[in-house]
Each structure stands twice: as structure tokens, then as C-alpha cells.
PDB file of N, CA and C in Angstrom:
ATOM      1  N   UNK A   1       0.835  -1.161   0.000  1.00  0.00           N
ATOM      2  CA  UNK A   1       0.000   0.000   0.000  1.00  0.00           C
ATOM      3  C   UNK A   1       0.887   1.234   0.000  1.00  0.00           C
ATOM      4  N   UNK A   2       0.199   2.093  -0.700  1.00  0.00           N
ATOM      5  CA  UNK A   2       1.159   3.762  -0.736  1.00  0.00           C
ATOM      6  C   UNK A   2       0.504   4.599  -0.035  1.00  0.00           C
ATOM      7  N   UNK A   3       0.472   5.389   0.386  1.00  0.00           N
ATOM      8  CA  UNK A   3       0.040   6.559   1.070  1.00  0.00           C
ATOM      9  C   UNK A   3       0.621   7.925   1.002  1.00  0.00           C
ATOM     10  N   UNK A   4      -0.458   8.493   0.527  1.00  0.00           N
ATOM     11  CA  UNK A   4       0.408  10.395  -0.185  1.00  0.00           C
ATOM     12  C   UNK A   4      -0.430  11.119   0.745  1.00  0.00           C
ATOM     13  N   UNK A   5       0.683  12.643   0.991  1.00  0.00           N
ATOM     14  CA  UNK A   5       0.267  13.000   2.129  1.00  0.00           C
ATOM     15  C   UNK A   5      -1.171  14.143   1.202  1.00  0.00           C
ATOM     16  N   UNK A   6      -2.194  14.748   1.798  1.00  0.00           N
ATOM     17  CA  UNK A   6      -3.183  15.189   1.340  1.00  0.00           C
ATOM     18  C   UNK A   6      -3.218  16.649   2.161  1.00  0.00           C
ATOM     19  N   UNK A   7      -3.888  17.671   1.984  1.00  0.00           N
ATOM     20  CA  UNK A   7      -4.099  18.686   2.815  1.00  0.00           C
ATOM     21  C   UNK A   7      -5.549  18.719   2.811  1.00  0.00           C
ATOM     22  N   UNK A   8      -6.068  19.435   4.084  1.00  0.00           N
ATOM     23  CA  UNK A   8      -7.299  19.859   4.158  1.00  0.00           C
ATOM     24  C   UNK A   8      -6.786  21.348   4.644  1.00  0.00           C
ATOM     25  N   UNK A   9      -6.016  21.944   3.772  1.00  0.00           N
ATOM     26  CA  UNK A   9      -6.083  23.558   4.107  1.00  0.00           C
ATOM     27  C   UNK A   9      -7.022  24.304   3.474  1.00  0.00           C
ATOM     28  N   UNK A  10      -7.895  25.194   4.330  1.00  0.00           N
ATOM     29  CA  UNK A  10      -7.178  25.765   5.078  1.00  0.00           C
ATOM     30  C   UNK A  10      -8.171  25.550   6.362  1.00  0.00           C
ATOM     31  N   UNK A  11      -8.742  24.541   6.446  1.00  0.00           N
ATOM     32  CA  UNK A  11      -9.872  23.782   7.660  1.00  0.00           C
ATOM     33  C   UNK A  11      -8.515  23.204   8.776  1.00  0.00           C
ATOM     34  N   UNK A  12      -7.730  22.825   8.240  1.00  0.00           N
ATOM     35  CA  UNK A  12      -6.767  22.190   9.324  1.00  0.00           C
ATOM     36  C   UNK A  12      -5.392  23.013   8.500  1.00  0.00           C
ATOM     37  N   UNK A  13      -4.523  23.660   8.933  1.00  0.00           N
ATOM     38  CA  UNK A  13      -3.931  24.186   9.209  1.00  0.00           C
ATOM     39  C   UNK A  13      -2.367  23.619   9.298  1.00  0.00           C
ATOM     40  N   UNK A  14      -1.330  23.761   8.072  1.00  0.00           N
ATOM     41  CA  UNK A  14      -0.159  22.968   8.178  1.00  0.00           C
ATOM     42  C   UNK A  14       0.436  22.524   9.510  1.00  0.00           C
ATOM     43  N   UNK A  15       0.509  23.500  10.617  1.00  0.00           N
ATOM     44  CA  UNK A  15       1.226  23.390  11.497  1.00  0.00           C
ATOM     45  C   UNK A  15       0.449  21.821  12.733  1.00  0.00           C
ATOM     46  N   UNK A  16      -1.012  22.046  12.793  1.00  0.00           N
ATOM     47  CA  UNK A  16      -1.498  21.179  12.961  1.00  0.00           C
ATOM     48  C   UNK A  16      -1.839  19.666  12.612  1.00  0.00           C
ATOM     49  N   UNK A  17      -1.766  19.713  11.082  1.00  0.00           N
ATOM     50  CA  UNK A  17      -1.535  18.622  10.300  1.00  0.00           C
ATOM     51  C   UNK A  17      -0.057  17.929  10.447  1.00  0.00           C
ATOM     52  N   UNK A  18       1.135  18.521  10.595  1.00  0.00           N
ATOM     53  CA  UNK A  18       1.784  18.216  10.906  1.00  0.00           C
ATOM     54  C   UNK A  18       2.255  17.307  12.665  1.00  0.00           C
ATOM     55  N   UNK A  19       1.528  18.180  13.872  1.00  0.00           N
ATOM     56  CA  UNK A  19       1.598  17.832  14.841  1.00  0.00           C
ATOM     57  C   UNK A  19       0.656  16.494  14.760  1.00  0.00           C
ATOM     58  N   UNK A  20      -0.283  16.565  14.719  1.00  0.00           N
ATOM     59  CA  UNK A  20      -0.767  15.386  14.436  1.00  0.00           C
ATOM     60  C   UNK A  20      -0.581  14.190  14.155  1.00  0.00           C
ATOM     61  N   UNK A  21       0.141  14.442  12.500  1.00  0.00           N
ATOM     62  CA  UNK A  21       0.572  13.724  11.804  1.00  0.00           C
ATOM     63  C   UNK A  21       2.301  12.714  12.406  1.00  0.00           C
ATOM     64  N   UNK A  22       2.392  13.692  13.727  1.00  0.00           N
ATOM     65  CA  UNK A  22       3.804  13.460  14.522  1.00  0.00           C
ATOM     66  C   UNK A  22       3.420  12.178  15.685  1.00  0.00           C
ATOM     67  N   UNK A  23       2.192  12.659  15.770  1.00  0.00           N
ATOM     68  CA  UNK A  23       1.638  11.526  16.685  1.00  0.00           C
ATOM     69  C   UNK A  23       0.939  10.257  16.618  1.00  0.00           C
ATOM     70  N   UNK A  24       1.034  10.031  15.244  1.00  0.00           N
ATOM     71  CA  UNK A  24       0.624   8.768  14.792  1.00  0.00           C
ATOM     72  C   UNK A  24       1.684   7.744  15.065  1.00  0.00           C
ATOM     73  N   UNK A  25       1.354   6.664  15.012  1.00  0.00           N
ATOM     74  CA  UNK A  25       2.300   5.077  15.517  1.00  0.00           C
ATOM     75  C   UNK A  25       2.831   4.853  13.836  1.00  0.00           C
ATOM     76  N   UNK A  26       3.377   5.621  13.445  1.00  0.00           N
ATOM     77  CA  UNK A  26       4.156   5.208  11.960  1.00  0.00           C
ATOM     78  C   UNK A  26       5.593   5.177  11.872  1.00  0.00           C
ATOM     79  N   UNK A  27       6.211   4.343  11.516  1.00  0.00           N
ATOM     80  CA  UNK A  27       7.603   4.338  11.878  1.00  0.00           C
ATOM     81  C   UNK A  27       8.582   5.171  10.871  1.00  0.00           C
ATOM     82  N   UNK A  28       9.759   5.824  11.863  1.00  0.00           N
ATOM     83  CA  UNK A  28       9.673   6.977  11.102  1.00  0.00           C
ATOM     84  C   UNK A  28      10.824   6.654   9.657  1.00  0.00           C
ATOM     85  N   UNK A  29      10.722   5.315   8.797  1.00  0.00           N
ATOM     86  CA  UNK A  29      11.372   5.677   8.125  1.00  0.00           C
ATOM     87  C   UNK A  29      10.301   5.941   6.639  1.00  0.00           C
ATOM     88  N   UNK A  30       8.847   5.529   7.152  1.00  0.00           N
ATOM     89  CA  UNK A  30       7.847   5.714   6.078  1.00  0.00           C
ATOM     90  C   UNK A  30       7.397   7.110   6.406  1.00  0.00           C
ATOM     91  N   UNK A  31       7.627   7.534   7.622  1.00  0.00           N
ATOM     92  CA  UNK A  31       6.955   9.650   7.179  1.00  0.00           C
ATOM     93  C   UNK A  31       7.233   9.829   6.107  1.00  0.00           C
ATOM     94  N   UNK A  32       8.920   9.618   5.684  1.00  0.00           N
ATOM     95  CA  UNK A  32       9.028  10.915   4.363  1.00  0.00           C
ATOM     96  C   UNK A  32       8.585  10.074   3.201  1.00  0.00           C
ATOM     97  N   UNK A  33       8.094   8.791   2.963  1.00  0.00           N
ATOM     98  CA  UNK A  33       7.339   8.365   2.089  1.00  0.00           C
ATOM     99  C   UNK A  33       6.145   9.001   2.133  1.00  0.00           C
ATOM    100  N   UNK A  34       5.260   9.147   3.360  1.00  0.00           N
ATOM    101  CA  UNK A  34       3.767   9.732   3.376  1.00  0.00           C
ATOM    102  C   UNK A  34       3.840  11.436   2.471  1.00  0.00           C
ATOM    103  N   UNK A  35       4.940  11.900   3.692  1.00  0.00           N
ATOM    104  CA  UNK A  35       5.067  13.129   3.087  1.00  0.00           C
ATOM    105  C   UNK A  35       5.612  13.882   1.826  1.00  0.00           C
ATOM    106  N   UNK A  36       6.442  13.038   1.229  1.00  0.00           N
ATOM    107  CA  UNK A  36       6.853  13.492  -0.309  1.00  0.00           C
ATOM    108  C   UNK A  36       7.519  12.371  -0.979  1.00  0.00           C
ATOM    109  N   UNK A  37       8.185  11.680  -0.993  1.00  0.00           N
ATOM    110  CA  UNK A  37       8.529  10.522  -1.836  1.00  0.00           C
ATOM    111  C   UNK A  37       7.506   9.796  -2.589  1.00  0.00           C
ATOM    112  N   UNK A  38       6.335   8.858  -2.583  1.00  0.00           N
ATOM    113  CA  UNK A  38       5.561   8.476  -3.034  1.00  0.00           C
ATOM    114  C   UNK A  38       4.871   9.333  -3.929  1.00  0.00           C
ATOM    115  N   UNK A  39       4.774  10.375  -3.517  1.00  0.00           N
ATOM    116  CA  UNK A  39       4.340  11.380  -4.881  1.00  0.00           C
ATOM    117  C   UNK A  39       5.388  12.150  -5.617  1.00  0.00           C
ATOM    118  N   UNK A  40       6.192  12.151  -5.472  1.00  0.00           N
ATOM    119  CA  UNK A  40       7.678  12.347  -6.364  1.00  0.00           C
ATOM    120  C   UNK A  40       7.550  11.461  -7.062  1.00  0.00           C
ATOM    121  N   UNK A  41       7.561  10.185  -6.708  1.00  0.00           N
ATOM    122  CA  UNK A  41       7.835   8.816  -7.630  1.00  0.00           C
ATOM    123  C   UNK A  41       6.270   8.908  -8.334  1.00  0.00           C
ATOM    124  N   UNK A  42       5.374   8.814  -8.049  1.00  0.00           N
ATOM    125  CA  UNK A  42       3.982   8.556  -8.596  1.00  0.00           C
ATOM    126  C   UNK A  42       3.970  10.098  -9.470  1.00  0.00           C
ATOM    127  N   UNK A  43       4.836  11.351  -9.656  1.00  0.00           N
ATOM    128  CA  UNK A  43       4.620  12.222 -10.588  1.00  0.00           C
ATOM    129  C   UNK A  43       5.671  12.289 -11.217  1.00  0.00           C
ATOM    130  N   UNK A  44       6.572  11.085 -11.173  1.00  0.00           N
ATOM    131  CA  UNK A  44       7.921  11.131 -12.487  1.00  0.00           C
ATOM    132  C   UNK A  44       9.002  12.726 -11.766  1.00  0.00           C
ATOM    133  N   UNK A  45       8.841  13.055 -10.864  1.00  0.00           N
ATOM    134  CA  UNK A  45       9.697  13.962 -10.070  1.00  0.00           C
ATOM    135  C   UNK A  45      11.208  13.359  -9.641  1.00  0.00           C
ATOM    136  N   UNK A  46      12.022  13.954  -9.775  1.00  0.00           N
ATOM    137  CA  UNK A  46      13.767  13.293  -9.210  1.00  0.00           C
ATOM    138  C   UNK A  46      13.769  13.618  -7.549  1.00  0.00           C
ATOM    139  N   UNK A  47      14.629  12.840  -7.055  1.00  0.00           N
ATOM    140  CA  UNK A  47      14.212  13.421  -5.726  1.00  0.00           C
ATOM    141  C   UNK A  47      15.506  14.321  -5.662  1.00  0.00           C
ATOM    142  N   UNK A  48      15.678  14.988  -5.049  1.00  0.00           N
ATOM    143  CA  UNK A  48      16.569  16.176  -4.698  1.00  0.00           C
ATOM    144  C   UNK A  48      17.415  15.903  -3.595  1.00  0.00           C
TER     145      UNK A  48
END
């Protein structure tokens, strides 16, 4: 399964989405998959 990160701005609020998103049970070497890798790769993007 993939998982891309989504916004609900401006109802929830980066800084919150983020804290949140800090407190989930996900181990942290899949965050930066949630948060930008998987959609780098799924939009033909290089990673940097």
C-alpha cells in the first residue's frame, strides 16, 4: 500500500496537520514516504 500526504487547508492548518501527523504510531522511516517521496515517484519527479 502507498500513502500520499493530502491537505485539508485551510480547515486544518499545516502546522497542525503536521503535529498530528507526529503523533501517529508510523515508523519513522515511512513519514518521508507519506510526506513526499511516493508522490515524487507517482509524478515522475527526481528526488533532490
Amino acid at each position: 500500500m502507498r500513502v500520499l500526504f493530502g491537505s485539508d487547508y485551510p480547515m486544518i492548518t499545516p502546522d497542525r496537520w503536521l503535529k498530528d501527523f507526529a503523533a501517529l504510531p508510523i515508523r519513522d522511516d515511512v513519514r518521508p514516504l507519506i510526506l513526499k517521496e511516493n508522490a515524487a515517484r507517482l509524478l515522475g519527479l527526481r528526488a533532490r
